[in-house]
PDB file of N, CA and C in Angstrom:
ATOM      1  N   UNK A   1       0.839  -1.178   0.000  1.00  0.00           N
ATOM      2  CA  UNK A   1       0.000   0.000   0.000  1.00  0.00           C
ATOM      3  C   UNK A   1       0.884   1.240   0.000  1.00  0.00           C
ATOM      4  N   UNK A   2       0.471   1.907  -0.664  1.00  0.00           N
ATOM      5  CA  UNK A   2       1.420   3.263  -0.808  1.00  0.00           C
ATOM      6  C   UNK A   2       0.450   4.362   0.283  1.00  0.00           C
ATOM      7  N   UNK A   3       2.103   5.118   0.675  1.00  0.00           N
ATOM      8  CA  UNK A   3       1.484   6.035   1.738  1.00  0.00           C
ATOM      9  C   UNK A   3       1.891   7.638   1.441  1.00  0.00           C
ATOM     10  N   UNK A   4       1.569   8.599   1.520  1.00  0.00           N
ATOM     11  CA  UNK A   4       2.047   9.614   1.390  1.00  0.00           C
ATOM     12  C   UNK A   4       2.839  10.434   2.498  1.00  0.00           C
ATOM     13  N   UNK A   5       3.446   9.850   3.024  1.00  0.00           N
ATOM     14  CA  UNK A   5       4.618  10.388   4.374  1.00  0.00           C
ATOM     15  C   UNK A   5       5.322  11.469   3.878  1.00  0.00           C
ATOM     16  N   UNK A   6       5.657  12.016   4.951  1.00  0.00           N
ATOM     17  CA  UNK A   6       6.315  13.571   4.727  1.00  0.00           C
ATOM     18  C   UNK A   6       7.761  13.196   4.094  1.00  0.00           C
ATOM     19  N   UNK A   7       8.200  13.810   3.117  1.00  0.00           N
ATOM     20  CA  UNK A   7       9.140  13.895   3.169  1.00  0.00           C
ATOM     21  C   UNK A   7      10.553  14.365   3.928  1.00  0.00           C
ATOM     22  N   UNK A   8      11.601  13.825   4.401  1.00  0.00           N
ATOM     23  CA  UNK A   8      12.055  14.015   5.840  1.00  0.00           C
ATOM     24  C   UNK A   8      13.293  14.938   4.714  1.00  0.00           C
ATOM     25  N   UNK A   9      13.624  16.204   5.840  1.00  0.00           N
ATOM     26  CA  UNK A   9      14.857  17.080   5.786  1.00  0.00           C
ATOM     27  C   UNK A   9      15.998  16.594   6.178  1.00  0.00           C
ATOM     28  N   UNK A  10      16.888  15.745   5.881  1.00  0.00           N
ATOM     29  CA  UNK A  10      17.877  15.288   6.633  1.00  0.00           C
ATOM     30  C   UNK A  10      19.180  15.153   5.737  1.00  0.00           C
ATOM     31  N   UNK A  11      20.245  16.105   5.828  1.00  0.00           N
ATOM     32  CA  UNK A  11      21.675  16.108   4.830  1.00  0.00           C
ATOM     33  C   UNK A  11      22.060  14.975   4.862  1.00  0.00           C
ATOM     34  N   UNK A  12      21.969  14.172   5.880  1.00  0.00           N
ATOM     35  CA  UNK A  12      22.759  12.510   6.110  1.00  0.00           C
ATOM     36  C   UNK A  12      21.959  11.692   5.269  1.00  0.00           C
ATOM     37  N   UNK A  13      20.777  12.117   4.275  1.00  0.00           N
ATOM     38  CA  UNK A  13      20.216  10.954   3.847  1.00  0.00           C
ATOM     39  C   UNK A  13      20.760  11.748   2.186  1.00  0.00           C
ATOM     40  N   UNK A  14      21.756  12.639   2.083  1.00  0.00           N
ATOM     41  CA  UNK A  14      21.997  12.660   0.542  1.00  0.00           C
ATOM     42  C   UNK A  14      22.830  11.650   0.477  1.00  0.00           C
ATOM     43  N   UNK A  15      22.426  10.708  -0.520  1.00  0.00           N
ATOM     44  CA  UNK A  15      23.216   9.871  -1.540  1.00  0.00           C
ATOM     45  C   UNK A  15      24.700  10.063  -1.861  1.00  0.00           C
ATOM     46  N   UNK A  16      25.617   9.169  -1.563  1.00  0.00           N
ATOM     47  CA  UNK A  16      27.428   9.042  -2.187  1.00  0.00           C
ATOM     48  C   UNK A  16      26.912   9.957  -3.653  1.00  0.00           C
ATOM     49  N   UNK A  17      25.960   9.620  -4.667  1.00  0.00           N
ATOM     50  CA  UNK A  17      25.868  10.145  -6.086  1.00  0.00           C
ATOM     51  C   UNK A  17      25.223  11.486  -5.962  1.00  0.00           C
ATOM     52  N   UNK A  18      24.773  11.937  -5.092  1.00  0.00           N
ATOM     53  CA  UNK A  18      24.260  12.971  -5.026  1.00  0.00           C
ATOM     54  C   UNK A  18      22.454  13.024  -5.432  1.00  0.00           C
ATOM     55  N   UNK A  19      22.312  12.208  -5.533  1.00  0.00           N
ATOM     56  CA  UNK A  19      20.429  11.749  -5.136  1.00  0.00           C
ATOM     57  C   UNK A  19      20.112  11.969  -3.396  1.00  0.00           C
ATOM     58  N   UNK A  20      18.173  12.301  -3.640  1.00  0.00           N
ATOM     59  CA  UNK A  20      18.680  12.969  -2.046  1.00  0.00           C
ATOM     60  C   UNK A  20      17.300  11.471  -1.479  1.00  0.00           C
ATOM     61  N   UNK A  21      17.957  10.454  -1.012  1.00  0.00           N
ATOM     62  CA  UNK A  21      16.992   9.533  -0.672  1.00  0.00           C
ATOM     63  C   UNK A  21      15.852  10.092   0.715  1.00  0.00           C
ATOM     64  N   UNK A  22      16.299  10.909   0.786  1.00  0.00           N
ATOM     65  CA  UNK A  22      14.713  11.503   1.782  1.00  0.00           C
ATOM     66  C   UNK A  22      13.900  11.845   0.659  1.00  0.00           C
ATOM     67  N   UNK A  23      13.843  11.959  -0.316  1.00  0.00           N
ATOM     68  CA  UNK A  23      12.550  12.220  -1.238  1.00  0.00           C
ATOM     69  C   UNK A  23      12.095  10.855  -1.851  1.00  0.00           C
ATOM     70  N   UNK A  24      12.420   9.529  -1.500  1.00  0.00           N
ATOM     71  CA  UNK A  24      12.468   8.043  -2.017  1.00  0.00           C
ATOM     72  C   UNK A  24      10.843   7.420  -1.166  1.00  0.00           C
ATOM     73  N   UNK A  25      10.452   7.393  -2.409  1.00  0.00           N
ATOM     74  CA  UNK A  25       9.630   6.976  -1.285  1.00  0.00           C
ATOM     75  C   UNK A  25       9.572   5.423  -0.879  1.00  0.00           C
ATOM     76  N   UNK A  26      10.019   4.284  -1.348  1.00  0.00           N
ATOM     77  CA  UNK A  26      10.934   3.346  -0.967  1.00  0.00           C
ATOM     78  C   UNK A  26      11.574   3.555   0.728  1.00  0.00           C
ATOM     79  N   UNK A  27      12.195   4.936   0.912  1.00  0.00           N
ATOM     80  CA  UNK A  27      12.744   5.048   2.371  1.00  0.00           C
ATOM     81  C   UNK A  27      11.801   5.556   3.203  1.00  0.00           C
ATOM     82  N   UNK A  28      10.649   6.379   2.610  1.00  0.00           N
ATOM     83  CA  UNK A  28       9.629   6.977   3.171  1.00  0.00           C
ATOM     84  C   UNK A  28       8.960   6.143   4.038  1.00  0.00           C
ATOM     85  N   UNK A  29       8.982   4.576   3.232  1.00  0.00           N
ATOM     86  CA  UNK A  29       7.629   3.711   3.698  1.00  0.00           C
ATOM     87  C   UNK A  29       8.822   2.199   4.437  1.00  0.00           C
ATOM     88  N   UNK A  30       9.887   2.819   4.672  1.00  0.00           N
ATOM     89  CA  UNK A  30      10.578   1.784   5.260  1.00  0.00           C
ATOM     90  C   UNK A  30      11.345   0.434   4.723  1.00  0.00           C
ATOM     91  N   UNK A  31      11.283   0.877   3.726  1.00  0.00           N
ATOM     92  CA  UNK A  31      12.093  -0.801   2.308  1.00  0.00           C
ATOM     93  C   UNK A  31      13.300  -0.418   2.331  1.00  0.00           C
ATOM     94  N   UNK A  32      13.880   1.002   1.988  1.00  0.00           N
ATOM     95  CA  UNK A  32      14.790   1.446   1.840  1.00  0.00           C
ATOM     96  C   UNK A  32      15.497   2.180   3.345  1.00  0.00           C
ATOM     97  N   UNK A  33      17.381   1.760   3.876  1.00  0.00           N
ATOM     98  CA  UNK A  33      17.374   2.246   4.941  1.00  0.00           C
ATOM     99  C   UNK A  33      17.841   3.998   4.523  1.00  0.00           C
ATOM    100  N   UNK A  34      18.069   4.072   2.838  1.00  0.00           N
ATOM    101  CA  UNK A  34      19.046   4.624   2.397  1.00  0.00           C
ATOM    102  C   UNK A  34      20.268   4.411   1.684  1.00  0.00           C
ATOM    103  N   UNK A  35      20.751   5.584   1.106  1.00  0.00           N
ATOM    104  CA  UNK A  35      22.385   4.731   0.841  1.00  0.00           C
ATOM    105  C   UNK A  35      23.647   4.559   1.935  1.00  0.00           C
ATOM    106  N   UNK A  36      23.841   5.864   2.783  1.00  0.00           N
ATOM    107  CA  UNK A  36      25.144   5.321   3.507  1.00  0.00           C
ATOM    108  C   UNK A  36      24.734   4.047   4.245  1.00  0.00           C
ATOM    109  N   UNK A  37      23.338   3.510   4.850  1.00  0.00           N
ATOM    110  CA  UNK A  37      22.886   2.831   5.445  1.00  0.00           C
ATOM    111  C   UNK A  37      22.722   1.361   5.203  1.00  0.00           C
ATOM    112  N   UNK A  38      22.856   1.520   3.965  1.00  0.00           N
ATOM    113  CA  UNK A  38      22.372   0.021   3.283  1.00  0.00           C
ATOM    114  C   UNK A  38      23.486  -0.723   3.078  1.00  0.00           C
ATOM    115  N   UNK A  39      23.773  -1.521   3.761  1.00  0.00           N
ATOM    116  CA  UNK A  39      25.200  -2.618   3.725  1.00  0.00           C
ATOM    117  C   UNK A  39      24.968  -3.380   2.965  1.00  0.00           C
ATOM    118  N   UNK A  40      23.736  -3.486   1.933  1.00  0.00           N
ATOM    119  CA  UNK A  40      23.607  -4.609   0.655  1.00  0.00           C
ATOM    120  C   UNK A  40      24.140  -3.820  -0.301  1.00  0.00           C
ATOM    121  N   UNK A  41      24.639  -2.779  -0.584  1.00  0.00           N
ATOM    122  CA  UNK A  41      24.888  -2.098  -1.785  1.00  0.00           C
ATOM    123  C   UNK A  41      26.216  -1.615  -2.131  1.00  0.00           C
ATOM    124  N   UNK A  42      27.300  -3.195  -1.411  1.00  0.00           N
ATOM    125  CA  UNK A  42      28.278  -3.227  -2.106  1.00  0.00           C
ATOM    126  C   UNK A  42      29.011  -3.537  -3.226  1.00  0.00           C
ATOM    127  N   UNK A  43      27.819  -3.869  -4.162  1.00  0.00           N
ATOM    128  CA  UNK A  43      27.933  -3.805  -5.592  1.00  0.00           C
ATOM    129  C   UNK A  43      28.336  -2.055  -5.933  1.00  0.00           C
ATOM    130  N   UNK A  44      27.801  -0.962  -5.347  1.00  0.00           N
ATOM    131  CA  UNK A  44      27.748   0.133  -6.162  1.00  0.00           C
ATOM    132  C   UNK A  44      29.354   0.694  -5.965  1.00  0.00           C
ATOM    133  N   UNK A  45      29.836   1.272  -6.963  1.00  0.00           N
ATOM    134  CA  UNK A  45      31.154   1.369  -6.942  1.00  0.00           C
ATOM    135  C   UNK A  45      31.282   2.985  -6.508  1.00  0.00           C
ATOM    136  N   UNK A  46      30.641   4.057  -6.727  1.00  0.00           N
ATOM    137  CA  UNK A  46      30.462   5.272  -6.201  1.00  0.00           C
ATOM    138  C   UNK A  46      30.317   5.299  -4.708  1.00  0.00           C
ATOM    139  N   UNK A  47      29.516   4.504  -4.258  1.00  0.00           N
ATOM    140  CA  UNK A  47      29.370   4.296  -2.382  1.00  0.00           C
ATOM    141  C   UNK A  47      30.760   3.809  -2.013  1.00  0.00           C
ATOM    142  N   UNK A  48      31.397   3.031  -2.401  1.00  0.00           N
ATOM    143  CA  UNK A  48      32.675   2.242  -2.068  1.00  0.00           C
ATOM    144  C   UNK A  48      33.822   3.203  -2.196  1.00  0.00           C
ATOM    145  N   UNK A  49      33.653   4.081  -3.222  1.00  0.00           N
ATOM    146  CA  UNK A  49      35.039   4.850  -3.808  1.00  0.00           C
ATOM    147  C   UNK A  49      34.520   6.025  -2.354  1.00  0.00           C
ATOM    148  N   UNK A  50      33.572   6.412  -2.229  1.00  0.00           N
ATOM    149  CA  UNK A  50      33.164   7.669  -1.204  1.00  0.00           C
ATOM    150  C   UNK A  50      33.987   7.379   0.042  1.00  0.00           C
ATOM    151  N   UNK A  51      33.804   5.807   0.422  1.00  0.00           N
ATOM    152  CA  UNK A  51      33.736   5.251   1.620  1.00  0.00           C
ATOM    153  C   UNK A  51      34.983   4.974   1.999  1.00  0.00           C
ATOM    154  N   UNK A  52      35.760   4.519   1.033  1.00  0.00           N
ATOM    155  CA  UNK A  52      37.425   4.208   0.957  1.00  0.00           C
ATOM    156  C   UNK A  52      37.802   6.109   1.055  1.00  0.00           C
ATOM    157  N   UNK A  53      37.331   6.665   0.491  1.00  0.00           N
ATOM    158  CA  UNK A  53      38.280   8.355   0.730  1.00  0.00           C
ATOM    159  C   UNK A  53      37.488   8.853   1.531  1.00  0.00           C
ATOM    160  N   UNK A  54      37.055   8.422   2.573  1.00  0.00           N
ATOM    161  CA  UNK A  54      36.205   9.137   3.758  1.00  0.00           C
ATOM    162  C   UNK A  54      35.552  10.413   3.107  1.00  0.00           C
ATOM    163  N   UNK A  55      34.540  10.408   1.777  1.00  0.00           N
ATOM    164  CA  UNK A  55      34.548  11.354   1.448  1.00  0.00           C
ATOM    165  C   UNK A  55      32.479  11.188   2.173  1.00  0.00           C
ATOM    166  N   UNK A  56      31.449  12.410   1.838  1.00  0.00           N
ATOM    167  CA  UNK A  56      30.336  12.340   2.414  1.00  0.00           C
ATOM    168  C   UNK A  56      29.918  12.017   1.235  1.00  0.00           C
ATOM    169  N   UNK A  57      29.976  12.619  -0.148  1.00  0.00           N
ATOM    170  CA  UNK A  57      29.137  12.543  -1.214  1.00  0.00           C
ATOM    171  C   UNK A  57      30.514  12.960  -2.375  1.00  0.00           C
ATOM    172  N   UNK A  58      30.028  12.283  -3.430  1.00  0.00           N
ATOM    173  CA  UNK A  58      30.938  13.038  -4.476  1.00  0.00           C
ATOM    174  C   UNK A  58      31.255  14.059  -4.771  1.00  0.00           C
ATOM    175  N   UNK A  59      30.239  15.249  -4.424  1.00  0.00           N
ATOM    176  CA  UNK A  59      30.568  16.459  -4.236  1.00  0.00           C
ATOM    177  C   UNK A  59      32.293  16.831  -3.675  1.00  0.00           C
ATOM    178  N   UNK A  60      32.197  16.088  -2.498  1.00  0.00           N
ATOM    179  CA  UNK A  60      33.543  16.320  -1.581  1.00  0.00           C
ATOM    180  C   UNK A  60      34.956  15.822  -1.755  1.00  0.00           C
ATOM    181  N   UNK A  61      34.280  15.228  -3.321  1.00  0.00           N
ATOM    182  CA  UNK A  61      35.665  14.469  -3.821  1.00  0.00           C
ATOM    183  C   UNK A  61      37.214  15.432  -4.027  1.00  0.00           C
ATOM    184  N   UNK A  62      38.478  15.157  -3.881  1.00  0.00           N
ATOM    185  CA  UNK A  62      39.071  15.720  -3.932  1.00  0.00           C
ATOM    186  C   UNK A  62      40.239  15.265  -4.731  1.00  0.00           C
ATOM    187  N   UNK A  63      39.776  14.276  -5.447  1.00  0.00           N
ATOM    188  CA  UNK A  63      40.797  12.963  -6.369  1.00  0.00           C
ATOM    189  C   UNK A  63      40.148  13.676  -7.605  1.00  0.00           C
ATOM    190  N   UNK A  64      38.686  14.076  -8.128  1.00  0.00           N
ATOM    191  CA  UNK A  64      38.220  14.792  -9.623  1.00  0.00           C
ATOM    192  C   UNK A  64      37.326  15.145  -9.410  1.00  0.00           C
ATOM    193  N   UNK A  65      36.631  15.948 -10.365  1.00  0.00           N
ATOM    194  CA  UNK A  65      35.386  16.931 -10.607  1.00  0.00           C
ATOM    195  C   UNK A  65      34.231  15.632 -11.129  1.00  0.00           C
ATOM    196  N   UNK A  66      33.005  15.619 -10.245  1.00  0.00           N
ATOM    197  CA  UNK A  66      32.262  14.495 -10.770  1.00  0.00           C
ATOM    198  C   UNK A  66      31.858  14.209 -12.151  1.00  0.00           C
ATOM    199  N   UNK A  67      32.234  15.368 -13.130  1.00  0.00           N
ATOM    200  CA  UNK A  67      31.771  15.084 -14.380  1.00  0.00           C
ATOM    201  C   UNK A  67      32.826  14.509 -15.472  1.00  0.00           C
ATOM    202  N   UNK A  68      34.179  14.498 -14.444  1.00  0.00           N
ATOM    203  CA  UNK A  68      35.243  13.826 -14.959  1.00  0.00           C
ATOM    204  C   UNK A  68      35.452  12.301 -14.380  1.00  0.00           C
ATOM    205  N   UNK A  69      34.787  12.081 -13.606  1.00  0.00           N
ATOM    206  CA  UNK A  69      35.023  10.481 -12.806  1.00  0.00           C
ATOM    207  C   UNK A  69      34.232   9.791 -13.603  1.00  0.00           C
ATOM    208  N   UNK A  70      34.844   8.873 -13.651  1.00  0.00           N
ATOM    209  CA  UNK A  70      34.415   7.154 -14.427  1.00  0.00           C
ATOM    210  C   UNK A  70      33.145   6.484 -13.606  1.00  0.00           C
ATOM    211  N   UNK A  71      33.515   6.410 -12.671  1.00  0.00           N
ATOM    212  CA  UNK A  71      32.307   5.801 -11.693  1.00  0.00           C
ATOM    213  C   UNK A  71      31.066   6.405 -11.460  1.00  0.00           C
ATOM    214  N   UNK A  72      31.054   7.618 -11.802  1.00  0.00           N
ATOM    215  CA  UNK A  72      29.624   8.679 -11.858  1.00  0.00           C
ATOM    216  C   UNK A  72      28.882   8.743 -12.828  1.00  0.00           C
ATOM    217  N   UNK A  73      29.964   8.716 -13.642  1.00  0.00           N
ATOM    218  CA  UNK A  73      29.525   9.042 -15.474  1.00  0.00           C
ATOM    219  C   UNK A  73      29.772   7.756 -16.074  1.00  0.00           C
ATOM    220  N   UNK A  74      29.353   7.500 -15.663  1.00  0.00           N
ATOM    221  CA  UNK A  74      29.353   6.044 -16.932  1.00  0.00           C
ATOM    222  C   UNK A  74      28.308   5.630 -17.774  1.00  0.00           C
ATOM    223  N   UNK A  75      28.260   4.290 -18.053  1.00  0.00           N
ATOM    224  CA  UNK A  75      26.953   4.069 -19.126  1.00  0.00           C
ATOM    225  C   UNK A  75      25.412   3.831 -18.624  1.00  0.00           C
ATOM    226  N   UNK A  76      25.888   3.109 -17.609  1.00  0.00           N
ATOM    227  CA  UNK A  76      24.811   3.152 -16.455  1.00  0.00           C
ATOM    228  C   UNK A  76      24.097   4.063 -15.951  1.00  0.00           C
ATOM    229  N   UNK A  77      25.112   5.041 -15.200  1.00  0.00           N
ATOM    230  CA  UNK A  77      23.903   6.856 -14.938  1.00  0.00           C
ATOM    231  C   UNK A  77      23.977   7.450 -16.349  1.00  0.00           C
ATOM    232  N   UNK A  78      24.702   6.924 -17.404  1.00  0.00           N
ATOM    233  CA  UNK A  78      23.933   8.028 -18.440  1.00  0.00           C
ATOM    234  C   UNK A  78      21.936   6.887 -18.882  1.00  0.00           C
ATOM    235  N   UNK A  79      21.983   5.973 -18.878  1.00  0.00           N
ATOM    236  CA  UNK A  79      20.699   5.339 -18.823  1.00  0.00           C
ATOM    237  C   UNK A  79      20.283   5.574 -17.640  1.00  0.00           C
ATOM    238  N   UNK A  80      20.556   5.454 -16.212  1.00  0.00           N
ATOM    239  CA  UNK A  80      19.359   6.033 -15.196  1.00  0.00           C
ATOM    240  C   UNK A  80      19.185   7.741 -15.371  1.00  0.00           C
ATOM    241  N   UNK A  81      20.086   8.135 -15.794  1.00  0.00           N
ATOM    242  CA  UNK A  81      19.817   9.468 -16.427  1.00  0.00           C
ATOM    243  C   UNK A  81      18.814  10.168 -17.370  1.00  0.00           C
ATOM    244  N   UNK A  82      18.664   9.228 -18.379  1.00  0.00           N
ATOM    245  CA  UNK A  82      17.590   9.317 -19.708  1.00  0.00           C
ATOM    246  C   UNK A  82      16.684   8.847 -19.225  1.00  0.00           C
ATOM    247  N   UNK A  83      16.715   7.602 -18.594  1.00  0.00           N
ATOM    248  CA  UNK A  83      14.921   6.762 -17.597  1.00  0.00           C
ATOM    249  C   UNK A  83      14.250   8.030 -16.720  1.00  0.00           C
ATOM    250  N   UNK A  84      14.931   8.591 -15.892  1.00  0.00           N
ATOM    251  CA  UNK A  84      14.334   9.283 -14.803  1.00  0.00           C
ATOM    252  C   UNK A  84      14.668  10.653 -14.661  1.00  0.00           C
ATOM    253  N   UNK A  85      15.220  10.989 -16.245  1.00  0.00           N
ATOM    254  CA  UNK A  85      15.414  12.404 -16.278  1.00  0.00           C
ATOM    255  C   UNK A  85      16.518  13.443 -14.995  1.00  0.00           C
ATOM    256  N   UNK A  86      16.887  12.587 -14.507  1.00  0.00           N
ATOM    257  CA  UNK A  86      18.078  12.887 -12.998  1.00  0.00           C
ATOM    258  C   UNK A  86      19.463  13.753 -14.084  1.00  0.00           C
ATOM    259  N   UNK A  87      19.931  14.064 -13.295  1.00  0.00           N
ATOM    260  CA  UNK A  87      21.679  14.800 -13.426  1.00  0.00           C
ATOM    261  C   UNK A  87      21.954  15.078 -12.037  1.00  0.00           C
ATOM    262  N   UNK A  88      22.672  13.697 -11.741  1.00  0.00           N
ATOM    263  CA  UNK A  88      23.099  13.806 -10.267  1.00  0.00           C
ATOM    264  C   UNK A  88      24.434  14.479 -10.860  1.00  0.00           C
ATOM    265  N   UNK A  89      25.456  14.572 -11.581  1.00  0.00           N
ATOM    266  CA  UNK A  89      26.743  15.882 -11.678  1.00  0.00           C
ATOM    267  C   UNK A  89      25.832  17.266 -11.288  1.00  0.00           C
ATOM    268  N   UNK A  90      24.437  17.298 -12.224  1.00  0.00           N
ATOM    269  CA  UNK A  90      24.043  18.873 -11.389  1.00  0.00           C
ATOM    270  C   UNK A  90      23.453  19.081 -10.245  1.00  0.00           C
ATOM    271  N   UNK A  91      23.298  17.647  -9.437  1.00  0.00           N
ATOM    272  CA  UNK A  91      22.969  17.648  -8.204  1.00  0.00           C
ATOM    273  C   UNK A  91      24.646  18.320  -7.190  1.00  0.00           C
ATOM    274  N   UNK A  92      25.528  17.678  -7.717  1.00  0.00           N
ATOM    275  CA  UNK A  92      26.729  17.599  -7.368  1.00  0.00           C
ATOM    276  C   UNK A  92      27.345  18.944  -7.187  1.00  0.00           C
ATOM    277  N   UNK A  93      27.196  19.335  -8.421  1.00  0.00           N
ATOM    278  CA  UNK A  93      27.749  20.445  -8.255  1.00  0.00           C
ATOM    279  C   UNK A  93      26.979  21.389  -7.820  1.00  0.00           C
ATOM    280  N   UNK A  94      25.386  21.316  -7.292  1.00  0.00           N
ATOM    281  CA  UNK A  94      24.751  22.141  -6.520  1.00  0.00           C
ATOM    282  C   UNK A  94      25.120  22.011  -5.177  1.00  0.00           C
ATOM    283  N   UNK A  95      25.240  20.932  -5.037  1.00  0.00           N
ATOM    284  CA  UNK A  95      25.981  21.011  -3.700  1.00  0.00           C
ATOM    285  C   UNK A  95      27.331  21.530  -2.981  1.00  0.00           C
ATOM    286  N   UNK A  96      27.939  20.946  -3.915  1.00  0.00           N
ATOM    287  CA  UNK A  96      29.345  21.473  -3.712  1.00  0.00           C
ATOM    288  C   UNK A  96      29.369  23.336  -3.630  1.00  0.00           C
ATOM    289  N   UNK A  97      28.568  23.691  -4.854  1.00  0.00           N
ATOM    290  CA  UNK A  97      28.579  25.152  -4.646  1.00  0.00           C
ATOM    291  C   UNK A  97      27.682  25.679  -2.808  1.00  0.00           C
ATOM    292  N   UNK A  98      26.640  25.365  -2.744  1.00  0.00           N
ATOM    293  CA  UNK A  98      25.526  25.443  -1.764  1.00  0.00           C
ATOM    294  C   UNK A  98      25.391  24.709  -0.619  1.00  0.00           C
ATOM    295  N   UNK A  99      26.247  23.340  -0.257  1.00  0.00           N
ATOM    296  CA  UNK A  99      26.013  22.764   0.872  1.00  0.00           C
ATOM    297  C   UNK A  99      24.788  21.483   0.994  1.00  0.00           C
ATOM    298  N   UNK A 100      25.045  20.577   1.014  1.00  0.00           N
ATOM    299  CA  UNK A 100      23.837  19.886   1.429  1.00  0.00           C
ATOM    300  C   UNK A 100      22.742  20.144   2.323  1.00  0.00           C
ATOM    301  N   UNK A 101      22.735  21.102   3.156  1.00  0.00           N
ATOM    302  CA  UNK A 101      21.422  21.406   3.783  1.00  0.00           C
ATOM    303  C   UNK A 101      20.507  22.191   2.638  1.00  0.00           C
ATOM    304  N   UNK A 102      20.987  23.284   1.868  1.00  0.00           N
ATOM    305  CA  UNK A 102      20.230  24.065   0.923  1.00  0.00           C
ATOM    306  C   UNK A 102      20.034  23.000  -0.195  1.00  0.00           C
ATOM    307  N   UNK A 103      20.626  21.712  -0.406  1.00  0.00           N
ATOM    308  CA  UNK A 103      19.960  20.982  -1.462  1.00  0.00           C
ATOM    309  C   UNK A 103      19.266  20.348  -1.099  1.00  0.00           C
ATOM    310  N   UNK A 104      19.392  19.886   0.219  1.00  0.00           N
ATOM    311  CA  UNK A 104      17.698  19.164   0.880  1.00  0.00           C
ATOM    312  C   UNK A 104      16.815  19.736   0.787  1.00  0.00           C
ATOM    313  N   UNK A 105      17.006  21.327   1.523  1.00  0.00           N
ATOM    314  CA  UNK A 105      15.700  22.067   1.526  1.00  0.00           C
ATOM    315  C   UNK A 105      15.057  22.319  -0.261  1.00  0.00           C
ATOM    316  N   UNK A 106      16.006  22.077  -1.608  1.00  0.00           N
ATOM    317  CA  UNK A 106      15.597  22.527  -2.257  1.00  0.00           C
ATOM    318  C   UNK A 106      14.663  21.189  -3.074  1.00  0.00           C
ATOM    319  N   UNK A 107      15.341  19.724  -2.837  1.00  0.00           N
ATOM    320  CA  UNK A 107      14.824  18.760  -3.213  1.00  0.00           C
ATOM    321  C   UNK A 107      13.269  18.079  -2.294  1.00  0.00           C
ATOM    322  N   UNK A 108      13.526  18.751  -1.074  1.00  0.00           N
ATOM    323  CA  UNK A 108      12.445  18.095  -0.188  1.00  0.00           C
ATOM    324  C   UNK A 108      11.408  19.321  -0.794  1.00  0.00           C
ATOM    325  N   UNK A 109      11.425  21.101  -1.595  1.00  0.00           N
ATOM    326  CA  UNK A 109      10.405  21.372  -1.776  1.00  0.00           C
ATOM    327  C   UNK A 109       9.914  21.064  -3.117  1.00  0.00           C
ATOM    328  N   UNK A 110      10.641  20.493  -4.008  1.00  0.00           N
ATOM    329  CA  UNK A 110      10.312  19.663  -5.703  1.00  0.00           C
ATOM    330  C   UNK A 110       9.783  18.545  -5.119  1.00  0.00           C
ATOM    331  N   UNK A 111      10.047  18.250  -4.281  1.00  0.00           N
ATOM    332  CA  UNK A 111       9.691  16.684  -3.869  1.00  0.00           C
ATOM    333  C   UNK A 111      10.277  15.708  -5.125  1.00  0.00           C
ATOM    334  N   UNK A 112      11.557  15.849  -5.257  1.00  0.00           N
ATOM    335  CA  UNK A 112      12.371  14.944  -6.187  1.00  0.00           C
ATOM    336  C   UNK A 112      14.175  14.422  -5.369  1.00  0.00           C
ATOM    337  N   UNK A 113      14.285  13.588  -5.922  1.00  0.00           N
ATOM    338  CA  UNK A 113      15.570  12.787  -5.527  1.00  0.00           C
ATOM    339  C   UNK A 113      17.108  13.432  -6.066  1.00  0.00           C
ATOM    340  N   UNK A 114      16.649  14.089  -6.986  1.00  0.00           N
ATOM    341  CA  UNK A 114      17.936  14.744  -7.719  1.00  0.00           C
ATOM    342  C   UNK A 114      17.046  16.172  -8.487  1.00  0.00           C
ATOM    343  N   UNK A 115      18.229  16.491  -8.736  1.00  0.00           N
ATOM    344  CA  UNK A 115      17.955  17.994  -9.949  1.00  0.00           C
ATOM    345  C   UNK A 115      17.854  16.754 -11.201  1.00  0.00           C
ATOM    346  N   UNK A 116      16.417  17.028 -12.000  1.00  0.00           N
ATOM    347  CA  UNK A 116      16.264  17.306 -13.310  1.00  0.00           C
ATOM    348  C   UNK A 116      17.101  17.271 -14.556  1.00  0.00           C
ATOM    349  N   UNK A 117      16.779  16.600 -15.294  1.00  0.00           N
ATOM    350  CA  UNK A 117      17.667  17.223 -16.663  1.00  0.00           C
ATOM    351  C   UNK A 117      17.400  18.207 -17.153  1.00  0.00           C
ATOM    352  N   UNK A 118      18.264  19.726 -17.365  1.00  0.00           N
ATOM    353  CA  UNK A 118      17.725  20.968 -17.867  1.00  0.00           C
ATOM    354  C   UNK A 118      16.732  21.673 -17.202  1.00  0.00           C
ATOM    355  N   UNK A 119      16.776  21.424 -15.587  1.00  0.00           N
ATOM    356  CA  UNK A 119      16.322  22.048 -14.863  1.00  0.00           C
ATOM    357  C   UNK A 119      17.135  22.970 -14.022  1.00  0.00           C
ATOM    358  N   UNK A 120      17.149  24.357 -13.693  1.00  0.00           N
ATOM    359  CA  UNK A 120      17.741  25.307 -13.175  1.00  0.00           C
ATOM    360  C   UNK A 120      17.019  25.467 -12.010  1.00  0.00           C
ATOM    361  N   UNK A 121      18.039  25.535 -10.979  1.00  0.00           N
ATOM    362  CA  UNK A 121      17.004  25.916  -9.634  1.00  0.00           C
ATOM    363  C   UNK A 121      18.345  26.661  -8.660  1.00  0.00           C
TER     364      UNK A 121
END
């Protein structure tokens, strides 16, 4: 059964990729613990690379610019990219410019997981 739960404000629930899983509703309704949270999702190679450079999110990377890393940009987020219309690099670099609290507040009021493709905010 789907529920309409608030979407929760919380910087600790932005995503290693820069998706903001407080807008999931998967985590909303309890399936999802999240990403830093979820110890099944050592397949994803972006959570692992974050986690090995004690970094919070790709944003904070200090090894490359996310639109130059292999593990961000690959073939994979360019298809979850085109499916769901996302640009977690312009999530990324909203953050990096702005801070993860101002990208929560800006994703929890779209009520979306990432910035848009060709969306300015």
């Amino acid at each position: 059964m789907k529920t309409d739960k608030p979407i929760v404000n919380n910087p600790e629930l932005v995503a290693y990729c820069g998706l903001y899983c407080g807008s999931c509703s998967k985590l909303k309704n309890g399936k999802c613990p999240g990403c830093a949270a979820n110890q099944k999702a050592t397949w994803c190679k972006i959570r692992t690379c974050n986690i090995e450079n004690g970094f919070i999110n790709c944003a904070h990377c200090t090894i490359t610019e996310p639109e130059n890393c292999k593990k961000i940009n690959n073939a994979i987020g360019k298809v979850f990219k085109f499916i769901f219309k996302t640009d977690r690099i312009a999530s990324l670099q909203y953050i990096k410019t702005n801070g993860e609290a101002l990208y929560v507040d800006k994703m929890a009021d779209l009520k979306q997981m990432s910035i848009k493709t060709k969306q300015t905010i």
